[in-house]
PDB file of N, CA and C in Angstrom:
ATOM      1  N   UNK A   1     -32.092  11.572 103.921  1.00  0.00           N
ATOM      2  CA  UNK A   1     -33.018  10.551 104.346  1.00  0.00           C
ATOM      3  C   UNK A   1     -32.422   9.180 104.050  1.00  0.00           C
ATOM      4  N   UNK A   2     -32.544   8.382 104.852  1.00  0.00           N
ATOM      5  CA  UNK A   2     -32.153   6.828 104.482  1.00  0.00           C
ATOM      6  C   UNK A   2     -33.298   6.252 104.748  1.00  0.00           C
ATOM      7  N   UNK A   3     -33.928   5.763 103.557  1.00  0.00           N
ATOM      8  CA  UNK A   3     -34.726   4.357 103.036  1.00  0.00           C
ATOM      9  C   UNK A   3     -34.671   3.226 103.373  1.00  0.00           C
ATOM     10  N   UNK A   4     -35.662   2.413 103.468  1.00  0.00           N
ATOM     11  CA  UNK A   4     -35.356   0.910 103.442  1.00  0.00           C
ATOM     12  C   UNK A   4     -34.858   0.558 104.751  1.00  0.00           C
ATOM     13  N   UNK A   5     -34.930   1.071 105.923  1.00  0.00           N
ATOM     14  CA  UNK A   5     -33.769   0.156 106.733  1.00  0.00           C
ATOM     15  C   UNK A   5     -34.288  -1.122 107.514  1.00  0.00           C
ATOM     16  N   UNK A   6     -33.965  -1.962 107.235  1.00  0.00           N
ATOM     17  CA  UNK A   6     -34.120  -3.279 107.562  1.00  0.00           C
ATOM     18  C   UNK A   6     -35.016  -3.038 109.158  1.00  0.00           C
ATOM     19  N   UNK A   7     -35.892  -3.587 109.536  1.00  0.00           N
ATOM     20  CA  UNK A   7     -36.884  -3.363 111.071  1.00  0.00           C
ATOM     21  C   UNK A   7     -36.304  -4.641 111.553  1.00  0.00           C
ATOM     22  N   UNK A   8     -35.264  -5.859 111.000  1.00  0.00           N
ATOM     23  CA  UNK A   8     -34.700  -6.758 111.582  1.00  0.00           C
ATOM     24  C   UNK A   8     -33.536  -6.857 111.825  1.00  0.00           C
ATOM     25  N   UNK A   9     -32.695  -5.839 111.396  1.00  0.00           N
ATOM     26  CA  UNK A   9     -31.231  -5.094 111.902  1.00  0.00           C
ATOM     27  C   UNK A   9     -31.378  -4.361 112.963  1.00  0.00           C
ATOM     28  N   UNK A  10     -31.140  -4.972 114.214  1.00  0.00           N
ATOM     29  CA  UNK A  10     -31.285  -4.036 115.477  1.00  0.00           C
ATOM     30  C   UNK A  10     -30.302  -3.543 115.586  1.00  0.00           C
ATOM     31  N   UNK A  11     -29.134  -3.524 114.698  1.00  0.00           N
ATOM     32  CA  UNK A  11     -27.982  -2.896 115.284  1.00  0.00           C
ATOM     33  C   UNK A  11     -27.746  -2.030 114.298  1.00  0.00           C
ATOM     34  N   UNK A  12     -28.553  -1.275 113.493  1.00  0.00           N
ATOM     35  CA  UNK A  12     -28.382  -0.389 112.643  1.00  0.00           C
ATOM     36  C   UNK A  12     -28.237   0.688 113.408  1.00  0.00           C
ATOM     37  N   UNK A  13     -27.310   1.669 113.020  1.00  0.00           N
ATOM     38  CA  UNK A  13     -27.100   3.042 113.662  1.00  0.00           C
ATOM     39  C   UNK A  13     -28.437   3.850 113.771  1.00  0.00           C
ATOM     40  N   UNK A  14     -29.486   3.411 112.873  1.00  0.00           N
ATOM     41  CA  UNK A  14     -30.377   4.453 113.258  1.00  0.00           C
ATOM     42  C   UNK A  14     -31.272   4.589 114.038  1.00  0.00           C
ATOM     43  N   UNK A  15     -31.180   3.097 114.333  1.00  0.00           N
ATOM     44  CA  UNK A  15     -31.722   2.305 115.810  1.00  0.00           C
ATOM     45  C   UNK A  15     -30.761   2.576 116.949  1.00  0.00           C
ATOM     46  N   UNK A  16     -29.593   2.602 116.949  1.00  0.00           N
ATOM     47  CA  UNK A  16     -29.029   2.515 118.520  1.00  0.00           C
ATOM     48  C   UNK A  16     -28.461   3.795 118.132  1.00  0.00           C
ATOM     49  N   UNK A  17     -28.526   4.780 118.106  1.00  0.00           N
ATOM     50  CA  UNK A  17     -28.021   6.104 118.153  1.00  0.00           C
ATOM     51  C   UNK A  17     -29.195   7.136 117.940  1.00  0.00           C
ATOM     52  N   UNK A  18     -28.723   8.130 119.010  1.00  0.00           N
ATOM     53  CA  UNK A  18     -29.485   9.099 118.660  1.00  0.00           C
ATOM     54  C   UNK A  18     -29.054  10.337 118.459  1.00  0.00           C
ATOM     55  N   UNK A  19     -29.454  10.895 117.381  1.00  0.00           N
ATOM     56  CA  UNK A  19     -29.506  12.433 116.658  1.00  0.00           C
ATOM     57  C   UNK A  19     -29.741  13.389 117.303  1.00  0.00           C
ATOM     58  N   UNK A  20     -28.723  14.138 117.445  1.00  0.00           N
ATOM     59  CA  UNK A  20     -29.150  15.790 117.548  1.00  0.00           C
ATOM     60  C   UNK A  20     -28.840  16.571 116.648  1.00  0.00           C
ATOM     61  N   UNK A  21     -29.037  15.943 115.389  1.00  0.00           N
ATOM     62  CA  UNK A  21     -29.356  16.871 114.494  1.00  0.00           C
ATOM     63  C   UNK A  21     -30.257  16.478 113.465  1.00  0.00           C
ATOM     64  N   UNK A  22     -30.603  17.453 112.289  1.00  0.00           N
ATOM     65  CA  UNK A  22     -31.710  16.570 111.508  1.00  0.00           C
ATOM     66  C   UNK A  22     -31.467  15.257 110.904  1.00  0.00           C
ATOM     67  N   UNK A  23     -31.976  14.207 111.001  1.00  0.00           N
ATOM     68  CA  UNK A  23     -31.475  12.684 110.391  1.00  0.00           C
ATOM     69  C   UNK A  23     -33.018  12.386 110.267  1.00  0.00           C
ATOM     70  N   UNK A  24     -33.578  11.615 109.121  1.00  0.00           N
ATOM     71  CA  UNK A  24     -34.617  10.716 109.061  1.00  0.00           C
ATOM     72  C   UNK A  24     -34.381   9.606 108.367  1.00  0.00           C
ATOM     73  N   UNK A  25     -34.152   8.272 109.215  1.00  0.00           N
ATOM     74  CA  UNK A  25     -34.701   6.989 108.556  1.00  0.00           C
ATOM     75  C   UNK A  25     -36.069   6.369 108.429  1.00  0.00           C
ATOM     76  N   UNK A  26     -36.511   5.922 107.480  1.00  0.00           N
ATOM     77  CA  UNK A  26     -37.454   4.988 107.262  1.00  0.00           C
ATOM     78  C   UNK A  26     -37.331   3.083 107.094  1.00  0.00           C
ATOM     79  N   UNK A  27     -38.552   2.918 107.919  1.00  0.00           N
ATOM     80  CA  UNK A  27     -38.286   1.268 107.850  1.00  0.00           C
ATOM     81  C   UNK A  27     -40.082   1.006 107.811  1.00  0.00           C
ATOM     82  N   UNK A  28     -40.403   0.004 107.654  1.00  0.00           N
ATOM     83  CA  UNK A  28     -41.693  -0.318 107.073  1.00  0.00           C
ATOM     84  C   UNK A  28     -41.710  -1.498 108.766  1.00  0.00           C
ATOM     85  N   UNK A  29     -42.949  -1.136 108.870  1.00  0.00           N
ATOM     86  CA  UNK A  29     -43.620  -2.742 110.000  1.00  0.00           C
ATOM     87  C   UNK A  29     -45.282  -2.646 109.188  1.00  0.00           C
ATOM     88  N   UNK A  30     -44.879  -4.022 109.083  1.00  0.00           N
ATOM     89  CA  UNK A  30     -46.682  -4.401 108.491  1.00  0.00           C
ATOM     90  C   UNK A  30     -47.653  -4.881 109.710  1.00  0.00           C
ATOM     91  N   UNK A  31     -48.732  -5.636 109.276  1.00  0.00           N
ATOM     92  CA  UNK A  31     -49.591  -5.468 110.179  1.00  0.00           C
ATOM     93  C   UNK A  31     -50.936  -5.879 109.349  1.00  0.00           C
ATOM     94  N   UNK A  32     -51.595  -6.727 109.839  1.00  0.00           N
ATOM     95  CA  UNK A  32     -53.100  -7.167 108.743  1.00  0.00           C
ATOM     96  C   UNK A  32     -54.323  -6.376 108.958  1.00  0.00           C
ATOM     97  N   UNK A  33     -54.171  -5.198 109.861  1.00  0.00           N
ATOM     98  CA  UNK A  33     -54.846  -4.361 110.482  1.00  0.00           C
ATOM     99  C   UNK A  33     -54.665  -3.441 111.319  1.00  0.00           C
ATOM    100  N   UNK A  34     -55.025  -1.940 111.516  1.00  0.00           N
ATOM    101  CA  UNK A  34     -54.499  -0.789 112.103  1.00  0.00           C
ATOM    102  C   UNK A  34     -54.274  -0.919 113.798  1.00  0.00           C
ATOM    103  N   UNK A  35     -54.932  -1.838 114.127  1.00  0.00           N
ATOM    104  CA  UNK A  35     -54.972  -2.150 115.910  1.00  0.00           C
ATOM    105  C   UNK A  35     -53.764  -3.368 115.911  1.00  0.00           C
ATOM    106  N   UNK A  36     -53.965  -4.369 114.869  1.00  0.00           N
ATOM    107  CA  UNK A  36     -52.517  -4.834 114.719  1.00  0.00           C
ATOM    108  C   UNK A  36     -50.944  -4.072 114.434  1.00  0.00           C
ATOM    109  N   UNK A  37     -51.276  -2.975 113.588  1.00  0.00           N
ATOM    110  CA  UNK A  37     -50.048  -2.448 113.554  1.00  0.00           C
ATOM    111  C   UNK A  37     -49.568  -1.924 114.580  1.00  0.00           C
ATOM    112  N   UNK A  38     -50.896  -1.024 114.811  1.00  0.00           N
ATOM    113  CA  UNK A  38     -49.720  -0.008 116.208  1.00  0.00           C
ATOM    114  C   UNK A  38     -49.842  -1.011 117.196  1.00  0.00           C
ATOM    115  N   UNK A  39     -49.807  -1.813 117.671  1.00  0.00           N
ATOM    116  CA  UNK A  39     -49.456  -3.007 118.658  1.00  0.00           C
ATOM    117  C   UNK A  39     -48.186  -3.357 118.093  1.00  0.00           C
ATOM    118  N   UNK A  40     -47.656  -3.731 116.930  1.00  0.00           N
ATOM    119  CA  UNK A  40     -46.765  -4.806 116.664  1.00  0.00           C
ATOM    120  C   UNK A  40     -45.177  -3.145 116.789  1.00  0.00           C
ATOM    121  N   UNK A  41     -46.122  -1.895 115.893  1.00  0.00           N
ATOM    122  CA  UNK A  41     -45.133  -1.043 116.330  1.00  0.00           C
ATOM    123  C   UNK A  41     -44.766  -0.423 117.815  1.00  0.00           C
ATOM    124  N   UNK A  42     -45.103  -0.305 118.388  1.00  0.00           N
ATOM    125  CA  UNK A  42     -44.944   0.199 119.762  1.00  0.00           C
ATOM    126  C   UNK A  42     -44.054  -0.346 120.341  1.00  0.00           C
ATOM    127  N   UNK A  43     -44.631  -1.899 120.533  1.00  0.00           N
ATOM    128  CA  UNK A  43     -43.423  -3.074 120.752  1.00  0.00           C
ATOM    129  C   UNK A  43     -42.143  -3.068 120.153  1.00  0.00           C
ATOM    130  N   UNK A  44     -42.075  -2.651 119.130  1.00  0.00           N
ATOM    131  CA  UNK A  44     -40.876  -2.674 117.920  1.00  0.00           C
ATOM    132  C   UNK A  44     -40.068  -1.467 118.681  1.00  0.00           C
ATOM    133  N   UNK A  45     -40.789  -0.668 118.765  1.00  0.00           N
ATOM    134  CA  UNK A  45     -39.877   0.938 119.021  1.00  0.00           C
ATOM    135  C   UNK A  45     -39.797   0.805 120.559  1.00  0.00           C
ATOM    136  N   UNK A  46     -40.196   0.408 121.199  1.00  0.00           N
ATOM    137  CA  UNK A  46     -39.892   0.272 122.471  1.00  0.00           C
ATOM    138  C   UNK A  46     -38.369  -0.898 122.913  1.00  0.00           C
ATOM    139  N   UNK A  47     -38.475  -1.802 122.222  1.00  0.00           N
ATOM    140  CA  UNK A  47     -37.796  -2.732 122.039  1.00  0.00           C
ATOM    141  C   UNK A  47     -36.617  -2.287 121.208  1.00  0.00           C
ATOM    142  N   UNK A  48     -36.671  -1.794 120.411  1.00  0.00           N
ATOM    143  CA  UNK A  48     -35.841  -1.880 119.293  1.00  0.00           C
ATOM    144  C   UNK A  48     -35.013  -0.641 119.043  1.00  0.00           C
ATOM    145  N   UNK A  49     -35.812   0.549 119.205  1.00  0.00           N
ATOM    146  CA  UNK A  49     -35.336   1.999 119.175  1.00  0.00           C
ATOM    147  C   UNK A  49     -34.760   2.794 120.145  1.00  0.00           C
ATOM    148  N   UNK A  50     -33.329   2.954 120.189  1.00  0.00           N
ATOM    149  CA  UNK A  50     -32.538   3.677 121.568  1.00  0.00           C
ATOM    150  C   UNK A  50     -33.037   5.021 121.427  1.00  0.00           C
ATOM    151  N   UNK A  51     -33.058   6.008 122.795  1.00  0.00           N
ATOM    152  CA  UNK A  51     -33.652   7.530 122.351  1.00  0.00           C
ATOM    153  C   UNK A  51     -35.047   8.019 122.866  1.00  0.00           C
ATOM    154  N   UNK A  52     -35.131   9.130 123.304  1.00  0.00           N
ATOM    155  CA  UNK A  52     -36.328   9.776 123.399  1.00  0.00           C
ATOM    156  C   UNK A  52     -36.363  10.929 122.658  1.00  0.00           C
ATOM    157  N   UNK A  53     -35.724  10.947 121.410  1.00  0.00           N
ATOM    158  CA  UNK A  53     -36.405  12.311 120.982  1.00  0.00           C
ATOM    159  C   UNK A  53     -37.234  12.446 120.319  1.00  0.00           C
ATOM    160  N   UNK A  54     -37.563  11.583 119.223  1.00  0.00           N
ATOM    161  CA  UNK A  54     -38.591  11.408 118.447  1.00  0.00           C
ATOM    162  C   UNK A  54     -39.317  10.100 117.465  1.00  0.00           C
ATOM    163  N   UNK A  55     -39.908   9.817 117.288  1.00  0.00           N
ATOM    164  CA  UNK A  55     -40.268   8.896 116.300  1.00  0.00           C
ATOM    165  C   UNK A  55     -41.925   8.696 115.537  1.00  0.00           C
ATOM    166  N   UNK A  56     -41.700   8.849 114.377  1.00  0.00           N
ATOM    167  CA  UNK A  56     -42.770   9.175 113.641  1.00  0.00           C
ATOM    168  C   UNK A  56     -43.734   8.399 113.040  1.00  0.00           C
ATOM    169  N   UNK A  57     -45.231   8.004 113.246  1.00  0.00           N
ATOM    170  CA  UNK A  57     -46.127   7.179 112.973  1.00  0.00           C
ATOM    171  C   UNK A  57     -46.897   7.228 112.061  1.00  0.00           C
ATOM    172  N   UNK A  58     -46.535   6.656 110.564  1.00  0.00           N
ATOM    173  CA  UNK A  58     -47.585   7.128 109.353  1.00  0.00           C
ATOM    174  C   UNK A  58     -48.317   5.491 108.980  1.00  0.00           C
ATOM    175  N   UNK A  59     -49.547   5.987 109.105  1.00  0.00           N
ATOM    176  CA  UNK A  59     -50.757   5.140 108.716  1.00  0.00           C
ATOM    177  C   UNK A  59     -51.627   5.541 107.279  1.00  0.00           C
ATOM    178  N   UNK A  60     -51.436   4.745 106.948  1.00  0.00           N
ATOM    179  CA  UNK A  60     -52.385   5.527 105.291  1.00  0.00           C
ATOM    180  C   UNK A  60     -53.871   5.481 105.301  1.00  0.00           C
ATOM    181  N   UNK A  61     -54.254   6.125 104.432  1.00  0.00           N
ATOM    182  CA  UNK A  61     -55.506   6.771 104.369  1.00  0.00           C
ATOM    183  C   UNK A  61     -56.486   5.913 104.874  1.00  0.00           C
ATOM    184  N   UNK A  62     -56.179   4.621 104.161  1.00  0.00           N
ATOM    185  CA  UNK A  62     -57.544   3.365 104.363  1.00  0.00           C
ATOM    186  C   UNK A  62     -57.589   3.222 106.383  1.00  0.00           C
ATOM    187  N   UNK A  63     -55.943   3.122 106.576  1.00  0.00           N
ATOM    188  CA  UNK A  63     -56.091   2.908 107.744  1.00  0.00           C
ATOM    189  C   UNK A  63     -56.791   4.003 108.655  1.00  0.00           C
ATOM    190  N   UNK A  64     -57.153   5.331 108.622  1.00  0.00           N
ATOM    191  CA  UNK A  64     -57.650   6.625 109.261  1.00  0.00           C
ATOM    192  C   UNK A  64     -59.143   5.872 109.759  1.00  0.00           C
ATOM    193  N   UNK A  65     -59.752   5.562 109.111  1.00  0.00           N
ATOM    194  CA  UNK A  65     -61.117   5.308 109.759  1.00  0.00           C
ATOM    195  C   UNK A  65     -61.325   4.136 110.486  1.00  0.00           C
ATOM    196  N   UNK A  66     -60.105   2.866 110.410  1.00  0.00           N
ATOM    197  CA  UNK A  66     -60.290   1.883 111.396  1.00  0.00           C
ATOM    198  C   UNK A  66     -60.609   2.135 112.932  1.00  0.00           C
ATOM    199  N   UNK A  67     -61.124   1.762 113.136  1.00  0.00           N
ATOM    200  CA  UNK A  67     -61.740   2.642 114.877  1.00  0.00           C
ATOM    201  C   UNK A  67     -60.482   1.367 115.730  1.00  0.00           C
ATOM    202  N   UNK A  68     -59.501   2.153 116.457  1.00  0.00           N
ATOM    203  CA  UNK A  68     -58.567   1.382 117.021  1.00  0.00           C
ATOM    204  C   UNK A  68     -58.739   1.453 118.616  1.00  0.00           C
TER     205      UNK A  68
END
């Protein structure tokens, strides 16, 4: 797993390459609210992330009941 990866390094390998095999990076996008986040992420991964194979969306607990 690689941690931390910068969401303002677009040229990080884990952004412009894609895996066919198991690889997971993590990068953090904030957001002052759950309808703000997945807006600001979508944009991000659409923009930012080369690839269609996968990409994974974790929202924490508080955020589950925001009605988005």
């Amino acid at each position: 797993m690689i941690r931390d990866v910068s969401p303002d390094d677009h040229e990080d390998i884990c952004f412009t390459r894609e895996s066919f095999s198991g690889m997971v990076a993590e990068t953090s996008l904030g957001g002052e609210d759950v309808p703000q986040f997945l807006a600001r992420t979508v944009e991000w991964l659409n923009d930012h992330v080369w690839g269609t194979l996968s990409a994974t969306l974790v929202v924490s607990e508080e955020g589950l009941g925001d009605p988005v």
